[in-house]
Protein backbone atom coordinates (compact mmCIF):
# COMPACT_ATOMS: atom_id res chain seq x y z
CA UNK A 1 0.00 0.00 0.00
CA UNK A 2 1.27 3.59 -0.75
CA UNK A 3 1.49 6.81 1.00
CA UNK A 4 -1.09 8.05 -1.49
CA UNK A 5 -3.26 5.43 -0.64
CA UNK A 6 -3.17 5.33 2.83
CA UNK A 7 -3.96 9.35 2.74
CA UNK A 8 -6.87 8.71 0.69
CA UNK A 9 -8.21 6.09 2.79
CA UNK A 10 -7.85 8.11 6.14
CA UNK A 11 -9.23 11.42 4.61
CA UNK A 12 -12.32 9.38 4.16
CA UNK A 13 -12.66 8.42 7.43
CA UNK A 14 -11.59 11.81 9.54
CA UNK A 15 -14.51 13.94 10.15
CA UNK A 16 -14.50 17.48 11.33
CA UNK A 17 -13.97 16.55 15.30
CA UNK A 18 -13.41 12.78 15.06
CA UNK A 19 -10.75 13.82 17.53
CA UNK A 20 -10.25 17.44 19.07
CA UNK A 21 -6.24 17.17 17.87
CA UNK A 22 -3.79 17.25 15.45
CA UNK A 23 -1.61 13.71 14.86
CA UNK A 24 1.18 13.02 12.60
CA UNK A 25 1.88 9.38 11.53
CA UNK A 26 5.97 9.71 11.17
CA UNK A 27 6.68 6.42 8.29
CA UNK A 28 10.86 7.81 8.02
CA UNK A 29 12.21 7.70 4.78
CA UNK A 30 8.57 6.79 3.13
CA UNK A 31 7.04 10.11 4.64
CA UNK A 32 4.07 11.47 7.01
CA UNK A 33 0.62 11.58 7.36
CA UNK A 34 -0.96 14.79 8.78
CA UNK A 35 -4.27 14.31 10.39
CA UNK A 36 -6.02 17.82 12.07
CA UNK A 37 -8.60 16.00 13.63
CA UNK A 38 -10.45 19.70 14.44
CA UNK A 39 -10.79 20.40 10.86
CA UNK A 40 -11.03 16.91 9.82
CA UNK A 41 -8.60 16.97 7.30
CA UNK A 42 -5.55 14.29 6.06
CA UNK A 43 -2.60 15.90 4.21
CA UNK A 44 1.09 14.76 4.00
CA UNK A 45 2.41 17.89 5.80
CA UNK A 46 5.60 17.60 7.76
CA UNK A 47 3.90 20.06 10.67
CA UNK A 48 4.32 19.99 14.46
CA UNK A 49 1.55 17.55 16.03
CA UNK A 50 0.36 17.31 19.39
CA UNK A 51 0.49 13.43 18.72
CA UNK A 52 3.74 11.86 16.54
CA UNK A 53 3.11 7.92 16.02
CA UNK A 54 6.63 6.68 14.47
CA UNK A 55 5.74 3.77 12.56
CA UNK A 56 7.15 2.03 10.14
CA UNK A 57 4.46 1.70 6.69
CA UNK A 58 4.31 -1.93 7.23
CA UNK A 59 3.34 -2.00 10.75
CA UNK A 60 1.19 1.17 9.93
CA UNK A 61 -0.78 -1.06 7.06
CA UNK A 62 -0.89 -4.44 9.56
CA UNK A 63 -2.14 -2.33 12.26
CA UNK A 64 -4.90 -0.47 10.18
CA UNK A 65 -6.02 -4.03 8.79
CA UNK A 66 -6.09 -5.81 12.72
CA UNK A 67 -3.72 -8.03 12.01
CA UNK A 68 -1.07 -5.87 14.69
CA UNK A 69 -2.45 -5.13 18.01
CA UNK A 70 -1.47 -1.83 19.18
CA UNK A 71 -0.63 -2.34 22.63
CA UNK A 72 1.77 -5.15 21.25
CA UNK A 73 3.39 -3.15 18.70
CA UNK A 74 4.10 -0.30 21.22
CA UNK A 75 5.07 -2.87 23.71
CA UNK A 76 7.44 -4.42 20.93
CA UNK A 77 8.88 -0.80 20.11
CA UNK A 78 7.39 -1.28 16.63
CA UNK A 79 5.59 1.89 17.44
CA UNK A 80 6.70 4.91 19.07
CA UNK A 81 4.15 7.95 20.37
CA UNK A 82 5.45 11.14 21.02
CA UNK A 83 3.42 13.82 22.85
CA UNK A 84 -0.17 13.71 24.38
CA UNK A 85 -0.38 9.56 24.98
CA UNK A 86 -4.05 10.34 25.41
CA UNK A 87 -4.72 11.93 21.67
CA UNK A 88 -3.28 8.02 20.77
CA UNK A 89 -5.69 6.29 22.25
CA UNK A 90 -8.92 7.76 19.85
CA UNK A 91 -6.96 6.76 17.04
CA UNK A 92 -8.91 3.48 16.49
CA UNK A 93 -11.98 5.68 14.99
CA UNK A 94 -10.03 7.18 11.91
CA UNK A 95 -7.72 3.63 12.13
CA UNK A 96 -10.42 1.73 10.45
């Protein structure tokens, strides 16, 4: 799955509000997803977040799908959260 893809997926699923912050999913060298959960909007911005999830785009995909828990893959250090821990855990609603 691609960047492109993934952006289009999520920007169907944020809504105006879905959550009252701003996230960015950090993939490294494959790049970012920017998700302003206030406007409801998905971009591929490189901006300040209040939440950064380091992930790598495999992981990302596996944990969007079900097939990676989430409390496993931060356990595991496949996933890394930076910032409010709290704006993390309302992820599952734009997730899928």
């Amino acid at each position: 799955m691609s960047l492109d893809q993934i952006t289009q997926q999520m920007s169907q699923r944020v809504k105006p509000g879905a959550i009252d912050a701003t996230v960015k999913f950090d993939f490294g060298d494959d790049g970012q997803i920017f998700v302003d959960g206030n406007a409801g909007t998905v971009s591929n911005e490189d901006s300040e977040a209040d939440c950064t999830i380091t992930i790598s785009m495999d992981n990302f995909v596996a944990l969007s799908s079900g097939d990676l828990d989430p409390t496993t893959a931060f356990m595991m250090g496949k996933l890394k959260v930076k910032g409010n821990m709290g704006v993390a855990m309302k992820l599952q609603s734009i997730l899928g």
